[in-house]
PDB file of N, CA and C in Angstrom:
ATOM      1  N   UNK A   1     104.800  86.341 115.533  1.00  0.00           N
ATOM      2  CA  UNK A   1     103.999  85.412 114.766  1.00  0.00           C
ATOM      3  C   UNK A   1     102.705  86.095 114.357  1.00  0.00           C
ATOM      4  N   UNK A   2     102.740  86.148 112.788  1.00  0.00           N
ATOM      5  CA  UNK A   2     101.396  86.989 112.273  1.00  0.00           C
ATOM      6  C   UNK A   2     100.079  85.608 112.394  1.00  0.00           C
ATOM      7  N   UNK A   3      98.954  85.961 112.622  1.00  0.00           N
ATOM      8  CA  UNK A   3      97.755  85.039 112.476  1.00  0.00           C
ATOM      9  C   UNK A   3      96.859  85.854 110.893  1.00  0.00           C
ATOM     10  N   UNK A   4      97.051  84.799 110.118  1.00  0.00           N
ATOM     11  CA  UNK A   4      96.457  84.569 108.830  1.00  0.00           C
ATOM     12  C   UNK A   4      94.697  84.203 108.925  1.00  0.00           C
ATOM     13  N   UNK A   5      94.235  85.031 108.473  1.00  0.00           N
ATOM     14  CA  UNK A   5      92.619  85.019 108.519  1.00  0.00           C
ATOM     15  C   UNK A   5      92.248  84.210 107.415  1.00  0.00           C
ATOM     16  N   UNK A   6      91.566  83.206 106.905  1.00  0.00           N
ATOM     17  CA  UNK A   6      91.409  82.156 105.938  1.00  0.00           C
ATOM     18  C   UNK A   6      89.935  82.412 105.896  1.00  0.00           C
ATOM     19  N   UNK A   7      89.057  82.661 104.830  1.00  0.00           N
ATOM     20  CA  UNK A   7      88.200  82.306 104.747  1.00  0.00           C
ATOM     21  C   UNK A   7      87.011  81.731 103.324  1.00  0.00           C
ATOM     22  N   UNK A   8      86.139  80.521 103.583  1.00  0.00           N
ATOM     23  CA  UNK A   8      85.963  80.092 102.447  1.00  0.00           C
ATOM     24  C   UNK A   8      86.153  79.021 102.243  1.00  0.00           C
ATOM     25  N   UNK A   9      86.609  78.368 100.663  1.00  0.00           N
ATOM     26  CA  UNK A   9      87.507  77.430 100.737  1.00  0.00           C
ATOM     27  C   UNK A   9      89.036  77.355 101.214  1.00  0.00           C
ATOM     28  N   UNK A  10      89.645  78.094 101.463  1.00  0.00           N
ATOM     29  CA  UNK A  10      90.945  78.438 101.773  1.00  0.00           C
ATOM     30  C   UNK A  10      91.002  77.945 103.313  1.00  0.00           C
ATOM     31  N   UNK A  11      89.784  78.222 103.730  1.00  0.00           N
ATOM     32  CA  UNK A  11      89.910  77.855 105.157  1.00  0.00           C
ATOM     33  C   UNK A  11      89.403  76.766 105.621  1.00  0.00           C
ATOM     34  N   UNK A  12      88.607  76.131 104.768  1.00  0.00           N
ATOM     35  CA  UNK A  12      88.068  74.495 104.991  1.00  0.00           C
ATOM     36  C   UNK A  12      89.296  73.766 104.693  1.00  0.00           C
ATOM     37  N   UNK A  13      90.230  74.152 103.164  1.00  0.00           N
ATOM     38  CA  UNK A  13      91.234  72.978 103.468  1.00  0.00           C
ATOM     39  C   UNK A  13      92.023  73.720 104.298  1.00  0.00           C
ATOM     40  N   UNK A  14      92.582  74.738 105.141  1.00  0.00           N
ATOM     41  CA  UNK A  14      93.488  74.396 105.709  1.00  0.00           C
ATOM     42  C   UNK A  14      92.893  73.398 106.845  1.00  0.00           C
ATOM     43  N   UNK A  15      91.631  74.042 107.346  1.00  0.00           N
ATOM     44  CA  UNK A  15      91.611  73.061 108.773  1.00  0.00           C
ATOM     45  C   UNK A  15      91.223  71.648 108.546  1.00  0.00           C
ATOM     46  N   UNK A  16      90.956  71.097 107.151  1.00  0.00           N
ATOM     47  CA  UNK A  16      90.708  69.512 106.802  1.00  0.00           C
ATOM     48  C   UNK A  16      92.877  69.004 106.610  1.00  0.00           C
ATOM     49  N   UNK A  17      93.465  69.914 106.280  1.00  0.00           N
ATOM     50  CA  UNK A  17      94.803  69.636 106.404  1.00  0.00           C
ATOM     51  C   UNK A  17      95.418  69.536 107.430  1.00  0.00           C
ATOM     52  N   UNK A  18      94.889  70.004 108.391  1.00  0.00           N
ATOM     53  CA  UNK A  18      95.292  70.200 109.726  1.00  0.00           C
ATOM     54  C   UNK A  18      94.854  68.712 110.514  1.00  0.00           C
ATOM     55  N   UNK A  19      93.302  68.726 110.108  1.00  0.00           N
ATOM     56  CA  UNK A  19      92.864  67.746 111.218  1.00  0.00           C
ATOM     57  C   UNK A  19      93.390  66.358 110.428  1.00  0.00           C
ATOM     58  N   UNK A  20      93.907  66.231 109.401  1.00  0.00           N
ATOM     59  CA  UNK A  20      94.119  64.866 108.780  1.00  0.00           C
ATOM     60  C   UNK A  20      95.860  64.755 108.977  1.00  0.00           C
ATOM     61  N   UNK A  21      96.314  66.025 109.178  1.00  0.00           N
ATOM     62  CA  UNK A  21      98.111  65.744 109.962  1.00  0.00           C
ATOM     63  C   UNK A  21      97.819  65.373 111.223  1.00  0.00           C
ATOM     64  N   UNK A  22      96.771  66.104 112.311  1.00  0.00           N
ATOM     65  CA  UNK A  22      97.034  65.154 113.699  1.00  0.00           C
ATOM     66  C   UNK A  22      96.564  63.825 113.591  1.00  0.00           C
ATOM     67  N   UNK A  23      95.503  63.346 112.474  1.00  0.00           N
ATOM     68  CA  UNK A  23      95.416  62.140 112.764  1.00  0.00           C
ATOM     69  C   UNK A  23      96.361  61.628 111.976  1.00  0.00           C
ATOM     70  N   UNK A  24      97.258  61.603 111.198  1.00  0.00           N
ATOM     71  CA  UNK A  24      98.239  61.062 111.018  1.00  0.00           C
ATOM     72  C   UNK A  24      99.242  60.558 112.225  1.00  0.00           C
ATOM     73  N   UNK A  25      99.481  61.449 112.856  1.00  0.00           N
ATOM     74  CA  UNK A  25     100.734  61.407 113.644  1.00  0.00           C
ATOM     75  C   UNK A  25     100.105  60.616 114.977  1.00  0.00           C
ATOM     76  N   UNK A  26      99.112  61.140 115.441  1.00  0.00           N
ATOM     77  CA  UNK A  26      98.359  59.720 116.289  1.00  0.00           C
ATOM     78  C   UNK A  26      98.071  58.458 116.014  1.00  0.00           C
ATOM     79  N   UNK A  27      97.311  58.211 114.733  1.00  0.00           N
ATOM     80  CA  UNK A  27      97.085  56.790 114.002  1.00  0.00           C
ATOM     81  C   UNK A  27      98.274  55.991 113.982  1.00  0.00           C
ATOM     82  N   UNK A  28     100.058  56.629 114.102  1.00  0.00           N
ATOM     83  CA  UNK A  28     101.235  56.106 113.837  1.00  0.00           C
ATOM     84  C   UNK A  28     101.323  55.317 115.432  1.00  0.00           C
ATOM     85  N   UNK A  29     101.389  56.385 116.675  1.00  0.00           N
ATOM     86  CA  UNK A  29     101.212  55.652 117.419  1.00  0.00           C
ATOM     87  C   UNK A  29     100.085  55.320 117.819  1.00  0.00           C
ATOM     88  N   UNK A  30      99.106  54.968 117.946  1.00  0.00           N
ATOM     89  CA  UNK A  30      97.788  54.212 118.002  1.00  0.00           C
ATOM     90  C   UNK A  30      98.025  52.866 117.713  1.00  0.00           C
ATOM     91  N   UNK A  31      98.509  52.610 117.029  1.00  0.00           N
ATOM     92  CA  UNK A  31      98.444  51.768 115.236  1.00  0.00           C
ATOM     93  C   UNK A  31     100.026  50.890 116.155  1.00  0.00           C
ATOM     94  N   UNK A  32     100.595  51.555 116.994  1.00  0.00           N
ATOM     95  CA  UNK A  32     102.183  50.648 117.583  1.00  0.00           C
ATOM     96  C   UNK A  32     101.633  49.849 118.621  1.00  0.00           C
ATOM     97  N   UNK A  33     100.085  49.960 119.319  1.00  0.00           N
ATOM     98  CA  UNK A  33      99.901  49.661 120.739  1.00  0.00           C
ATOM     99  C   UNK A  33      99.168  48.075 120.268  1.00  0.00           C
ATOM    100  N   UNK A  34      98.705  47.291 121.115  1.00  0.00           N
ATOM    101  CA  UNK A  34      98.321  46.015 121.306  1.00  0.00           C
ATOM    102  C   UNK A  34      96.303  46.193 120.593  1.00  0.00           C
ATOM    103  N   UNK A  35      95.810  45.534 120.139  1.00  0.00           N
ATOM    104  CA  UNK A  35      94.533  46.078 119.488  1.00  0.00           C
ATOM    105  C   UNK A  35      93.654  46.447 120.717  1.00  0.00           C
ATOM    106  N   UNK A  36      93.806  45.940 121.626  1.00  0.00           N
ATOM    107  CA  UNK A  36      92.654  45.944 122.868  1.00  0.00           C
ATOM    108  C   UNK A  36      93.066  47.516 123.745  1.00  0.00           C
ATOM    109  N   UNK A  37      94.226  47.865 122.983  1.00  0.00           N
ATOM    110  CA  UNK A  37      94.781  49.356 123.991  1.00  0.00           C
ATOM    111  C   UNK A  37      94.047  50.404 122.855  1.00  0.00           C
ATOM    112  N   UNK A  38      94.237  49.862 121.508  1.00  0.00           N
ATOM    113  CA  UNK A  38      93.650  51.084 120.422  1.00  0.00           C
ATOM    114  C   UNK A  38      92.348  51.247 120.204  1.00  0.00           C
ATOM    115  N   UNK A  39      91.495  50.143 120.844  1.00  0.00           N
ATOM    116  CA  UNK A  39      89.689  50.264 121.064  1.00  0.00           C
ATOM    117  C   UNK A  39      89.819  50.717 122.318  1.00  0.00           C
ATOM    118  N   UNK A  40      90.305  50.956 123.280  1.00  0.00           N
ATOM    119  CA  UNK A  40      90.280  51.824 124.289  1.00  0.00           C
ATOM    120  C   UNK A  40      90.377  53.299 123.956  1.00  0.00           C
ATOM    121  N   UNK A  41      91.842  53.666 123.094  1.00  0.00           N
ATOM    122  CA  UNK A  41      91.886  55.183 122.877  1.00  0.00           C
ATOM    123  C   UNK A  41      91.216  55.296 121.813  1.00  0.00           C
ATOM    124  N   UNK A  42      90.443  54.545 120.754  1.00  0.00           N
ATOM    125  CA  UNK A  42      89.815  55.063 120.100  1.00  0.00           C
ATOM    126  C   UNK A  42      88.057  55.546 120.446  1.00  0.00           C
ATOM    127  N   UNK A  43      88.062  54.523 121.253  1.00  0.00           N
ATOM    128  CA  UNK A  43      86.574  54.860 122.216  1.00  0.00           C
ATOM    129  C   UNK A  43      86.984  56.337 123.219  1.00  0.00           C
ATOM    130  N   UNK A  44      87.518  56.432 123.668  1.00  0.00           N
ATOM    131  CA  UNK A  44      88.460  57.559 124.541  1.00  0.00           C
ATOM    132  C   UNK A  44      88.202  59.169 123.430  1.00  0.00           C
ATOM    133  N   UNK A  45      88.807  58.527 122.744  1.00  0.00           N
ATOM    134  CA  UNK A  45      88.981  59.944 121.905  1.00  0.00           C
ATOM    135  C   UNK A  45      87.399  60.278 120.822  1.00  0.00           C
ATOM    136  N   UNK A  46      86.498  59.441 120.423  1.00  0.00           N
ATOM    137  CA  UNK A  46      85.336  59.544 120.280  1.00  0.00           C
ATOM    138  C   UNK A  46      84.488  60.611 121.338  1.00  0.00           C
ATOM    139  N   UNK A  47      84.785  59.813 122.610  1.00  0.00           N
ATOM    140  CA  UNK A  47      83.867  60.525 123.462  1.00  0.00           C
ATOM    141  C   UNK A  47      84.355  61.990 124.136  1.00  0.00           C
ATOM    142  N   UNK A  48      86.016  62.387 124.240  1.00  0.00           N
ATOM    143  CA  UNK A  48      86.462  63.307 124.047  1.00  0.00           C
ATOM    144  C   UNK A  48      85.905  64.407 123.129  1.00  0.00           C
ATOM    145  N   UNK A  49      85.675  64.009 121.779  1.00  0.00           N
ATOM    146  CA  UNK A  49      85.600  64.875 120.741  1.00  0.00           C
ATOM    147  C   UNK A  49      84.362  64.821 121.021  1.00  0.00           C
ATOM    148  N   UNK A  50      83.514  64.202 121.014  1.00  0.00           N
ATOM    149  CA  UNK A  50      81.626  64.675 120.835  1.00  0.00           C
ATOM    150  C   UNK A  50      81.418  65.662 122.346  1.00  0.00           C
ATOM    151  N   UNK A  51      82.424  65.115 123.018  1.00  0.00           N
ATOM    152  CA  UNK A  51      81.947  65.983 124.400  1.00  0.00           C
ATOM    153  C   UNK A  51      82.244  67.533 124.193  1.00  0.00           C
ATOM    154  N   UNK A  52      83.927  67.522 123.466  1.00  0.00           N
ATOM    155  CA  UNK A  52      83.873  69.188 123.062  1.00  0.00           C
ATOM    156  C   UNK A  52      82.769  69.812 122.065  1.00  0.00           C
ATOM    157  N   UNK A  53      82.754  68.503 120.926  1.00  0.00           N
ATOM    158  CA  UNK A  53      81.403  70.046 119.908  1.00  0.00           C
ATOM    159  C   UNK A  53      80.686  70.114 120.365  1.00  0.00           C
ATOM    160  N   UNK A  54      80.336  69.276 121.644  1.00  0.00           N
ATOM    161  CA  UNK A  54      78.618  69.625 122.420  1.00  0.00           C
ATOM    162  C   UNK A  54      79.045  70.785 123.112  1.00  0.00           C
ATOM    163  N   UNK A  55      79.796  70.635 123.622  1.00  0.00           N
ATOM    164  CA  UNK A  55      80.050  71.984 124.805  1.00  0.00           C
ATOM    165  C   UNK A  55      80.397  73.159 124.140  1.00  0.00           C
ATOM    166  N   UNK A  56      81.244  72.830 122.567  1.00  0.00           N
ATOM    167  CA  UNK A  56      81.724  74.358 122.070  1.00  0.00           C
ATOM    168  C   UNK A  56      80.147  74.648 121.338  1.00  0.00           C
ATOM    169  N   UNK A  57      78.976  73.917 121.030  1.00  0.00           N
ATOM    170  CA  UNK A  57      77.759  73.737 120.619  1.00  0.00           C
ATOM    171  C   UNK A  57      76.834  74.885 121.140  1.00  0.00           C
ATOM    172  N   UNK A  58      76.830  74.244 122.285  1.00  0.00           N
ATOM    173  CA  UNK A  58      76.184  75.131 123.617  1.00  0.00           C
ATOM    174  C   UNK A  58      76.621  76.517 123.712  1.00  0.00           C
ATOM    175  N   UNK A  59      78.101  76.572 123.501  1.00  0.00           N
ATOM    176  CA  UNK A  59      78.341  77.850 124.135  1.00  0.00           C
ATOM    177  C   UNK A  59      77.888  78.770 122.930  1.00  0.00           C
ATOM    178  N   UNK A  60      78.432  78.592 121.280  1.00  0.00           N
ATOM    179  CA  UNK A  60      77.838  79.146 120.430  1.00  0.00           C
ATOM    180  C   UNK A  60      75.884  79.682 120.503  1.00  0.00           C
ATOM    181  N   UNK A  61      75.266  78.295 120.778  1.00  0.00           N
ATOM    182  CA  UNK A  61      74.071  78.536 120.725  1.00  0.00           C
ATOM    183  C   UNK A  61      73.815  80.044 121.621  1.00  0.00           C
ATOM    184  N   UNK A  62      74.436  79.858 123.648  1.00  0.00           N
ATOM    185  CA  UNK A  62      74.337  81.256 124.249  1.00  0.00           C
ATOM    186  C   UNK A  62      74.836  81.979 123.982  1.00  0.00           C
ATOM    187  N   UNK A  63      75.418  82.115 122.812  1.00  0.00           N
ATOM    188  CA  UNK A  63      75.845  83.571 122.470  1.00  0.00           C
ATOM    189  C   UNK A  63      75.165  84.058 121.348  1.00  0.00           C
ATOM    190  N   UNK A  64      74.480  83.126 120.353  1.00  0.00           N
ATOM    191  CA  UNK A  64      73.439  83.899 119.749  1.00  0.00           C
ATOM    192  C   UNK A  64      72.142  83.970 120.118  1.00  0.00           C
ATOM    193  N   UNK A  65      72.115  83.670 121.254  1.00  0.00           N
ATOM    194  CA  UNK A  65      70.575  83.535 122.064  1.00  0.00           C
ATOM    195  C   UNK A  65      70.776  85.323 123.208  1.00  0.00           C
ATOM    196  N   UNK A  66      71.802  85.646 122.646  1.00  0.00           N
ATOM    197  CA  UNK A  66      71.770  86.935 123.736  1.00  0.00           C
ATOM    198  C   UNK A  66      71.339  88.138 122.912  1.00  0.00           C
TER     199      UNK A  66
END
């Protein structure tokens, strides 16, 4: 498996194509559960995601702070 270097616009839509197929395929089941289960995983997965760009945030910042 070759890894394709994208950069530019080439590489904003792939990863806006990317992140709008996983939320596709989650929103399908999300979207099957009872409403009070999908404000759970949608609160769930909010705080998931802000917790990684903070942390992938941080780690960027110490590495140009070296």
């Amino acid at each position: 498996m070759s890894v394709k270097v994208l950069e530019g616009y080439q590489r904003e839509a792939e990863l806006r194509r990317r992140w709008l197929s996983t939320w596709e395929k989650l929103g399908e089941r999300i979207l099957r559960m009872p409403r009070w289960m999908q404000n759970i995983i949608l609160e769930d997965v909010n705080t998931a995601i802000a917790n990684r760009v903070a942390t992938m945030e941080m780690i960027q910042n110490a590495q140009r702070n070296r």
